[in-house]
C-alpha atoms as a PDB file:
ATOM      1  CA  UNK A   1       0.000   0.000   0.000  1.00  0.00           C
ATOM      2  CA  UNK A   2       1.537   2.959  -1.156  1.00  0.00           C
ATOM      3  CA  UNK A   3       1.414   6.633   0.681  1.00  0.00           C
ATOM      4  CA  UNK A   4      -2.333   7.244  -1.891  1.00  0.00           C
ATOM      5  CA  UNK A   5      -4.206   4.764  -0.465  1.00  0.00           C
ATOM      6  CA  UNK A   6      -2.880   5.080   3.298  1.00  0.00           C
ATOM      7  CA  UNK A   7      -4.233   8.485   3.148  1.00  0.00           C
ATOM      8  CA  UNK A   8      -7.514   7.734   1.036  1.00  0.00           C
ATOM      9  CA  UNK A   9      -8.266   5.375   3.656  1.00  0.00           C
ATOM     10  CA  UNK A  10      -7.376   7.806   6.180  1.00  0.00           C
ATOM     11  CA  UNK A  11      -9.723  10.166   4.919  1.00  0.00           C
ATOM     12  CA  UNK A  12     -12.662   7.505   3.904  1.00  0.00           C
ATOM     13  CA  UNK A  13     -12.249   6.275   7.690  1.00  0.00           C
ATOM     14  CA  UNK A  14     -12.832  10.216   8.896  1.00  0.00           C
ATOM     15  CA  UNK A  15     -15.779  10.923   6.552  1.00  0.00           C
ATOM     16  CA  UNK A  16     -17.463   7.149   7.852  1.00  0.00           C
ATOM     17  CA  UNK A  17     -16.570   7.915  11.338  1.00  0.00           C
ATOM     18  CA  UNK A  18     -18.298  11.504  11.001  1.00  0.00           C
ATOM     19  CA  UNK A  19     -21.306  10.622   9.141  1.00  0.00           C
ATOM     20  CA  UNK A  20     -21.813   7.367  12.249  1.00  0.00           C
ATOM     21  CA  UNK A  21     -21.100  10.250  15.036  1.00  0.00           C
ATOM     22  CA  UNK A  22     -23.972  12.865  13.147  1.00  0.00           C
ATOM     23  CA  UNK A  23     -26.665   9.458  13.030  1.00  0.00           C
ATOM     24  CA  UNK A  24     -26.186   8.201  16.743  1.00  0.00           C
ATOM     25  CA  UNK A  25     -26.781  12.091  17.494  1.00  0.00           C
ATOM     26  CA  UNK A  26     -29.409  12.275  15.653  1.00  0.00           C
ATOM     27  CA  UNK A  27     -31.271   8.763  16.622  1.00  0.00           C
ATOM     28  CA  UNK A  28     -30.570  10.284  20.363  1.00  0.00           C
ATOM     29  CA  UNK A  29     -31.888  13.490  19.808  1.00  0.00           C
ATOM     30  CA  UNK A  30     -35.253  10.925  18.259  1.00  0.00           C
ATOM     31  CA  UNK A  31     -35.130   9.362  21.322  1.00  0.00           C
ATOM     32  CA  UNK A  32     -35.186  12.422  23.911  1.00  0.00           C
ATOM     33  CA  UNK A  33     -37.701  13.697  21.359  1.00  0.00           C
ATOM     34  CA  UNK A  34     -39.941  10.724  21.781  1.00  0.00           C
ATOM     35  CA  UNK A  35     -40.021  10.776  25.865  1.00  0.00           C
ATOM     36  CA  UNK A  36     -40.444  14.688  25.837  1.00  0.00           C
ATOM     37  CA  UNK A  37     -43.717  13.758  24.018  1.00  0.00           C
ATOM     38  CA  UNK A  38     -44.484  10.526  26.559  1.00  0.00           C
ATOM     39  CA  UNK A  39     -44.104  13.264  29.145  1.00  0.00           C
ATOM     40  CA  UNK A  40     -46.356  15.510  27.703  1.00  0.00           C
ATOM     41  CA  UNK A  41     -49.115  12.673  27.155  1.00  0.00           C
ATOM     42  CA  UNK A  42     -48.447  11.472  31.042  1.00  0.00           C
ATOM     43  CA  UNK A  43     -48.566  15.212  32.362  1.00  0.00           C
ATOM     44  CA  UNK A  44     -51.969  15.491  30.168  1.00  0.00           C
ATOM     45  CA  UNK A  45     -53.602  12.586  31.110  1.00  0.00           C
ATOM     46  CA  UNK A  46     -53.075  13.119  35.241  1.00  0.00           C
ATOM     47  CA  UNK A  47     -53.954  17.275  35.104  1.00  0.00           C
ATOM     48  CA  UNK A  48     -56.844  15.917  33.022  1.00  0.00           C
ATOM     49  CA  UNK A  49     -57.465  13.345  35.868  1.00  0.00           C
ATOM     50  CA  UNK A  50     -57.477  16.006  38.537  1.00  0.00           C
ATOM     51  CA  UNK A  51     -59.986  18.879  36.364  1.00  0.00           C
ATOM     52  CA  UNK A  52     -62.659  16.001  36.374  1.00  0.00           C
ATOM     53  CA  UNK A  53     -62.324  15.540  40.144  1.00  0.00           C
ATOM     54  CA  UNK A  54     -62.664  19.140  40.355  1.00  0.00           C
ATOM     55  CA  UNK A  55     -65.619  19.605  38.324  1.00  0.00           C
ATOM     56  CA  UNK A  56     -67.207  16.860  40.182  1.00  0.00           C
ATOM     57  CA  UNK A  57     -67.125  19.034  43.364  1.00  0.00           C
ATOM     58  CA  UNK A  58     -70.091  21.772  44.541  1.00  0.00           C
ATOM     59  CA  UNK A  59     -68.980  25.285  43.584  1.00  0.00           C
ATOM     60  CA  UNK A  60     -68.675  26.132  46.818  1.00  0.00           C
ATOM     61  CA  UNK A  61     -68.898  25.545  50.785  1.00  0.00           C
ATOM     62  CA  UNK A  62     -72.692  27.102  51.090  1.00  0.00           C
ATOM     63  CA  UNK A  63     -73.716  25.081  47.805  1.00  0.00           C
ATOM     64  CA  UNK A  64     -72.733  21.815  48.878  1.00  0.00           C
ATOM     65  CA  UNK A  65     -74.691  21.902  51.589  1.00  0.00           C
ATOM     66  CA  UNK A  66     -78.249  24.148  50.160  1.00  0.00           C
ATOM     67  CA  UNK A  67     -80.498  23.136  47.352  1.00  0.00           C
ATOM     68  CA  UNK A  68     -81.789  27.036  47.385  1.00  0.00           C
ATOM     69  CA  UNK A  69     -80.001  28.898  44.732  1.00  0.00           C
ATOM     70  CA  UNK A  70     -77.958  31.933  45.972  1.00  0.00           C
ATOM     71  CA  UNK A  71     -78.877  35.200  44.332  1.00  0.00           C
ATOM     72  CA  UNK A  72     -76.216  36.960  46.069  1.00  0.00           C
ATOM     73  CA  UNK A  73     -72.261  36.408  45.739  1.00  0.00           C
ATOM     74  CA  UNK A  74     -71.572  37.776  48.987  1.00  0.00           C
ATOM     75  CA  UNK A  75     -72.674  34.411  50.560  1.00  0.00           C
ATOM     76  CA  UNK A  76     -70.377  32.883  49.673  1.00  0.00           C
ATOM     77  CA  UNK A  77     -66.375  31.946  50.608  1.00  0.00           C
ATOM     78  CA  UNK A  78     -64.420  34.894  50.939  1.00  0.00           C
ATOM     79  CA  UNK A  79     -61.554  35.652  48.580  1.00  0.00           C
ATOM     80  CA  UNK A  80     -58.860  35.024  51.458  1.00  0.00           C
ATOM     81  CA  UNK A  81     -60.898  31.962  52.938  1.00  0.00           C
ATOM     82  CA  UNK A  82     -60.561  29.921  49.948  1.00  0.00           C
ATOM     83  CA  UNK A  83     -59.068  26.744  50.406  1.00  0.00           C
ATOM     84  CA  UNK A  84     -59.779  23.518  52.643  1.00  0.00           C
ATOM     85  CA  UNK A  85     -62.731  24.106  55.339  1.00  0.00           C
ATOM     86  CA  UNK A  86     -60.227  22.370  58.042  1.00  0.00           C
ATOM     87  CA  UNK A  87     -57.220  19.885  58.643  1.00  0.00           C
ATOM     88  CA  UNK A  88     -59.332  16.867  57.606  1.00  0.00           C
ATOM     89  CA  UNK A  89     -59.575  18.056  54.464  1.00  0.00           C
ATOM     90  CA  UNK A  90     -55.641  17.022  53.600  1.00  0.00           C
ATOM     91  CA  UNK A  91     -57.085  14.919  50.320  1.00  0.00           C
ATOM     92  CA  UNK A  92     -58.458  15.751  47.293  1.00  0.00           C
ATOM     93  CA  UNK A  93     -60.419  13.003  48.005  1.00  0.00           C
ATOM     94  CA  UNK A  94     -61.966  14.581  50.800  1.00  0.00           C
ATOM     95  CA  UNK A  95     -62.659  17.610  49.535  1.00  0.00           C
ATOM     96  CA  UNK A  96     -66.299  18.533  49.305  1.00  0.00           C
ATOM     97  CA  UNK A  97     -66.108  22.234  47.314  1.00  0.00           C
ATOM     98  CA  UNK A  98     -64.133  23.063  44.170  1.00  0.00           C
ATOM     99  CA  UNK A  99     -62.065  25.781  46.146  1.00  0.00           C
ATOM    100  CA  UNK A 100     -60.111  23.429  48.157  1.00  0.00           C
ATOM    101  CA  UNK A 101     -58.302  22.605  45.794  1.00  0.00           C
ATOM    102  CA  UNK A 102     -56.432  26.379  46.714  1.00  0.00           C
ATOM    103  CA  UNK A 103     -52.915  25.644  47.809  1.00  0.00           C
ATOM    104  CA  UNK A 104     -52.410  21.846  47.005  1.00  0.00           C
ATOM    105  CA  UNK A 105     -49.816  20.304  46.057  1.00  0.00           C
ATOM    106  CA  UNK A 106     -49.705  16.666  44.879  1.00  0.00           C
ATOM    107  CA  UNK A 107     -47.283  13.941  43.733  1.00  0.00           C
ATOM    108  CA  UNK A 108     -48.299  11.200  41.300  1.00  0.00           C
ATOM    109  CA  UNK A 109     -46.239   8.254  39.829  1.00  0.00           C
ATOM    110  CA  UNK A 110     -47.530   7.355  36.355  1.00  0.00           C
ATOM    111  CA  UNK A 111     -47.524   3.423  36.759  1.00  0.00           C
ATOM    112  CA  UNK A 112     -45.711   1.177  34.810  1.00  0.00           C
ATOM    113  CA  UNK A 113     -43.305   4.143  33.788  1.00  0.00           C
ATOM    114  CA  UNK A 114     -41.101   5.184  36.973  1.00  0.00           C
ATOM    115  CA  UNK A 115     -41.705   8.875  36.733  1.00  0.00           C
ATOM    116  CA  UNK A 116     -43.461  11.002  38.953  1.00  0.00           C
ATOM    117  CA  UNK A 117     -45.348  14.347  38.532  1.00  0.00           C
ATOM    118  CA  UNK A 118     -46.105  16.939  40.778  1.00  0.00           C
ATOM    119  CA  UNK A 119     -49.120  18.962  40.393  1.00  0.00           C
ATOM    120  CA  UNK A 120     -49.759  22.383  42.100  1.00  0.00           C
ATOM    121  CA  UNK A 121     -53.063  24.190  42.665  1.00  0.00           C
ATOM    122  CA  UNK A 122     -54.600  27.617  43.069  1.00  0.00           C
ATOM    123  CA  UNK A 123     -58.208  28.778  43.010  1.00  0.00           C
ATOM    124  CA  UNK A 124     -59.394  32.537  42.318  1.00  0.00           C
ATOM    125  CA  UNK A 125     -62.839  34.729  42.022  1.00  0.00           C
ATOM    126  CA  UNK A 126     -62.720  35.249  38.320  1.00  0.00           C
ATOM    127  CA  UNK A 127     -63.921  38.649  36.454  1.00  0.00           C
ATOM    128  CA  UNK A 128     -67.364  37.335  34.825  1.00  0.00           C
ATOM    129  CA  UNK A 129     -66.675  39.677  31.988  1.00  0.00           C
ATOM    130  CA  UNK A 130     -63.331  38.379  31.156  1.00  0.00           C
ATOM    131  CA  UNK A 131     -61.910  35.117  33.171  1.00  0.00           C
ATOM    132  CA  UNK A 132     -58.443  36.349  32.615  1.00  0.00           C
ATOM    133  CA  UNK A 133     -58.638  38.936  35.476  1.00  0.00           C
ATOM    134  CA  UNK A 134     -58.664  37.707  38.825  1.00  0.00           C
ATOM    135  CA  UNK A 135     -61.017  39.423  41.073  1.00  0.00           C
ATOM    136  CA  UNK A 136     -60.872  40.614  44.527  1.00  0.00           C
ATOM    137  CA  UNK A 137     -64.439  40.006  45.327  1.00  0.00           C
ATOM    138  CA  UNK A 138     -66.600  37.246  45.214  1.00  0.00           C
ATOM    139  CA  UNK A 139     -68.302  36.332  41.725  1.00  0.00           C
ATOM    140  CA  UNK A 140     -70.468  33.856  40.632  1.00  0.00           C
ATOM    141  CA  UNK A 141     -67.156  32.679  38.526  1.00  0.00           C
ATOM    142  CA  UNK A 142     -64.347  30.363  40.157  1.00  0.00           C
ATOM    143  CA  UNK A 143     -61.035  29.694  38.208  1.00  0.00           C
ATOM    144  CA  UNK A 144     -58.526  27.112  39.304  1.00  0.00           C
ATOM    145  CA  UNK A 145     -54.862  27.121  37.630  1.00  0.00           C
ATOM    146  CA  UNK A 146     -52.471  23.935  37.581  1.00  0.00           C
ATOM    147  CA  UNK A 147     -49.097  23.346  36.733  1.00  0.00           C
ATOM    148  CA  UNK A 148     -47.612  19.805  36.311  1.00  0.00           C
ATOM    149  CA  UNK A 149     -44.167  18.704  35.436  1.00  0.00           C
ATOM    150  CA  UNK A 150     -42.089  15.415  35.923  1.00  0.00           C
ATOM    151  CA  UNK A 151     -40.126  15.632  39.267  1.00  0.00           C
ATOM    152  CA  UNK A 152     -38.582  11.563  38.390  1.00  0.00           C
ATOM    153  CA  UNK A 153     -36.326  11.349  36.786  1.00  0.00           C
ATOM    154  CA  UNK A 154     -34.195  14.499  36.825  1.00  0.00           C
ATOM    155  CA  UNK A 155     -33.781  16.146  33.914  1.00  0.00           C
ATOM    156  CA  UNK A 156     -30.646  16.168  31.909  1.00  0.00           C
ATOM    157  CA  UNK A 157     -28.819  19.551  31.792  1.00  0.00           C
ATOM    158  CA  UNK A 158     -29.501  20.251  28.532  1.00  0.00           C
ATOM    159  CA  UNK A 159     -33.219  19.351  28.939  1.00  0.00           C
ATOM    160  CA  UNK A 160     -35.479  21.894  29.860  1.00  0.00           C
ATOM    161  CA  UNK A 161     -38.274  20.876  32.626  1.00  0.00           C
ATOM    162  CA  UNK A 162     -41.446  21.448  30.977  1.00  0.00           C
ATOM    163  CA  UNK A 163     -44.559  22.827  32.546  1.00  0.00           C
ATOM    164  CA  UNK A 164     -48.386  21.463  31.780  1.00  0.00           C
ATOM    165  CA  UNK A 165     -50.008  24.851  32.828  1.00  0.00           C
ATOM    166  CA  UNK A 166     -54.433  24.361  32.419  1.00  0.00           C
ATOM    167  CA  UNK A 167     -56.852  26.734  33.608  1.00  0.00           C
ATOM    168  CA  UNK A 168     -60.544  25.011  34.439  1.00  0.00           C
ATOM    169  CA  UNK A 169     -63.477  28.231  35.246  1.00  0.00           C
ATOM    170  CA  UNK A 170     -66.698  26.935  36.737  1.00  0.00           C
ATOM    171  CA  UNK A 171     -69.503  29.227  37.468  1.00  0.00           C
ATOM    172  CA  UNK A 172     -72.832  28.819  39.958  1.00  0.00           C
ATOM    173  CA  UNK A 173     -75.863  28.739  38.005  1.00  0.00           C
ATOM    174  CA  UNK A 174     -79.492  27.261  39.796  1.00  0.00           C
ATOM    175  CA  UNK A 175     -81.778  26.182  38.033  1.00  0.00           C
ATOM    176  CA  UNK A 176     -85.626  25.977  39.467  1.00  0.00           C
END
């Protein structure tokens, strides 16, 4: 083998080992693509989870407990009473009014996966002419935000933590 072919083969070793280095980087870039999206589909699927318990729940404290409708707002919870009635209310599953949900915090392993998701609360008066303001007083309009991301496993440092942020609004309405 003359001096030529040592340093074609040189070369056509340098071009296959670059074009093998650019595919594994691109199959694990797939890859990380592929369990962002499983994340995304797992974060969905429990915040989903929790709006339905939430929308199961009375509106509020006075309207789990009356069948007359309420005609005026200022019966009910205070702005800075929201939340859980008392300490044995440490469970979404025994809260009895959608406000209680104010404040929680909540950790859930998707089975069969190995990661976990926490999943924050917090419940507002909403504006009844736009749900995007928050109000100060009590309205006939409730709005709960969540946030969920994956706590397990860590993420990588080049992997951004995303965040599942849903907004549910329920309103009071009675019908006779």
């Amino acid at each position: 083998m003359n001096t030529g072919q040592t340093m074609l083969t040189l070369v056509a070793f340098v071009f296959l080992s670059t074009v093998l280095m650019n595919f594994y980087r691109t199959l694990a870039s797939t890859g990380d693509d592929i369990s962002s999206g499983q994340d995304g589909i797992l974060a969905t699927t429990i915040a989903t989870s929790y709006l339905e318990i939430a929308q199961g729940l009375s509106f509020d404290e006075v309207t789990d407990s009356s069948n007359v409708g309420l005609l005026n707002a200022g019966t009910l919870t205070a702005p800075g009473s929201l939340g859980p009635e008392g300490a044995d209310e440490d469970s979404m599953y025994k809260f009895n009014d959608f406000d209680d949900f104010k404040g929680f915090s909540i950790d859930k392993e998707a089975g069969g996966t190995g990661r976990r998701y926490r999943s924050t609360f917090n419940v507002y008066y909403a504006n009844p002419t736009n749900v995007e303001i928050l109000s100060s007083t009590r309205t006939f309009l409730k709005r709960m935000d969540m946030k969920t991301w994956r706590t397990f496993p860590p993420p990588t440092r080049n992997t951004p933590v995303d965040t599942l942020n849903m907004s549910l609004v329920i309103g009071y309405f009675h019908f006779d």
